[in-house]
Protein backbone atom coordinates (compact mmCIF):
# COMPACT_ATOMS: atom_id res chain seq x y z
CA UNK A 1 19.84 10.83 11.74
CA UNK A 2 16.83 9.55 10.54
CA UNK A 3 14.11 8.27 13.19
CA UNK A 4 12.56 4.78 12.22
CA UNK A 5 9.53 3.90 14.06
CA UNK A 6 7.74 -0.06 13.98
CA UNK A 7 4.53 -0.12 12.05
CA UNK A 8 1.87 -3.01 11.64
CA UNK A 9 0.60 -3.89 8.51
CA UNK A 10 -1.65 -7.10 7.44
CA UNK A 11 -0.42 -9.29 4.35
CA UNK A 12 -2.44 -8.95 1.62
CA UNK A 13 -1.47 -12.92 0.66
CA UNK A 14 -2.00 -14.37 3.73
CA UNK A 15 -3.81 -12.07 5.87
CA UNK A 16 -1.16 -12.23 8.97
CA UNK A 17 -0.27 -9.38 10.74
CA UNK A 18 3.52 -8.22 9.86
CA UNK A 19 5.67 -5.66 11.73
CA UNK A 20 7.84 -3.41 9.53
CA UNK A 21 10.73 -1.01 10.60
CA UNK A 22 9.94 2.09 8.77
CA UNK A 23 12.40 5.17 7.95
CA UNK A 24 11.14 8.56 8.26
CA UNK A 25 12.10 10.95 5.63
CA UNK A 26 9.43 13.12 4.18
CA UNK A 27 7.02 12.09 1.22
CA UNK A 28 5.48 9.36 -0.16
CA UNK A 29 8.02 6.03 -0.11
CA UNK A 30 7.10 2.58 -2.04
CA UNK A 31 9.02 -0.47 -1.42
CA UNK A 32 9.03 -4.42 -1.84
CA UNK A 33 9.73 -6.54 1.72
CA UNK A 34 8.74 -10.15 1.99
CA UNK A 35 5.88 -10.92 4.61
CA UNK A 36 7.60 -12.36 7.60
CA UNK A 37 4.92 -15.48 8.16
CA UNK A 38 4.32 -16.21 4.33
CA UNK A 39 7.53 -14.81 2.46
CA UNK A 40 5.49 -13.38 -0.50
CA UNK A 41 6.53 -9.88 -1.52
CA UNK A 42 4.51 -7.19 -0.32
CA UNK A 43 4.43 -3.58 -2.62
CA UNK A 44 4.82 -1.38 1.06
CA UNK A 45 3.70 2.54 0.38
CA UNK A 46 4.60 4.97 3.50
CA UNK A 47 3.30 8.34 3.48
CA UNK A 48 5.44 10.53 6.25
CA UNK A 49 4.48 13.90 7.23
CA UNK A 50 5.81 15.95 10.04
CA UNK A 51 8.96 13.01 10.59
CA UNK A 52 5.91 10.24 11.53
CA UNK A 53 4.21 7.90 9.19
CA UNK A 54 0.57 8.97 8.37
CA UNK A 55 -0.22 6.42 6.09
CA UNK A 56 1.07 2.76 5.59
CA UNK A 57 -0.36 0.15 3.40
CA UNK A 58 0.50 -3.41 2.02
CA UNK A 59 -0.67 -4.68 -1.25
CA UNK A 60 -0.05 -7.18 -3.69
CA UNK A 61 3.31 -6.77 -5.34
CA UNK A 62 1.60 -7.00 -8.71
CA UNK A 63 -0.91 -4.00 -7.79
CA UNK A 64 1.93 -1.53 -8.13
């Protein structure tokens, strides 16, 4: 079973603060989600070590 932990990122359109559900395999993870306040798609990278998330960022979907 994989754990999946909340995680707060800011939207690189509209600068809101957006909570994500993250999954927690191992490795580096990209994926598209629309913010929650603007609906624009964020490009989401997750980098897990250990079974936690060490690194989470939000960019423009065009960046990636």
């Amino acid at each position: 079973m994989l754990d999946v932990v909340h995680a707060a990122v800011t939207c690189p359109y509209c600068g809101e603060g957006v909570e994500l559900l993250v999954d927690c395999p191992e490795g580096r993870h990209e994926y598209v989600e629309d913010c929650q306040v603007c609906c624009r798609p964020m490009a989401i990278e997750v980098v897990v070590e250990l079974g936690r998330p060490v690194r989470i960022s939000a960019s423009h979907e065009d960046d990636v």
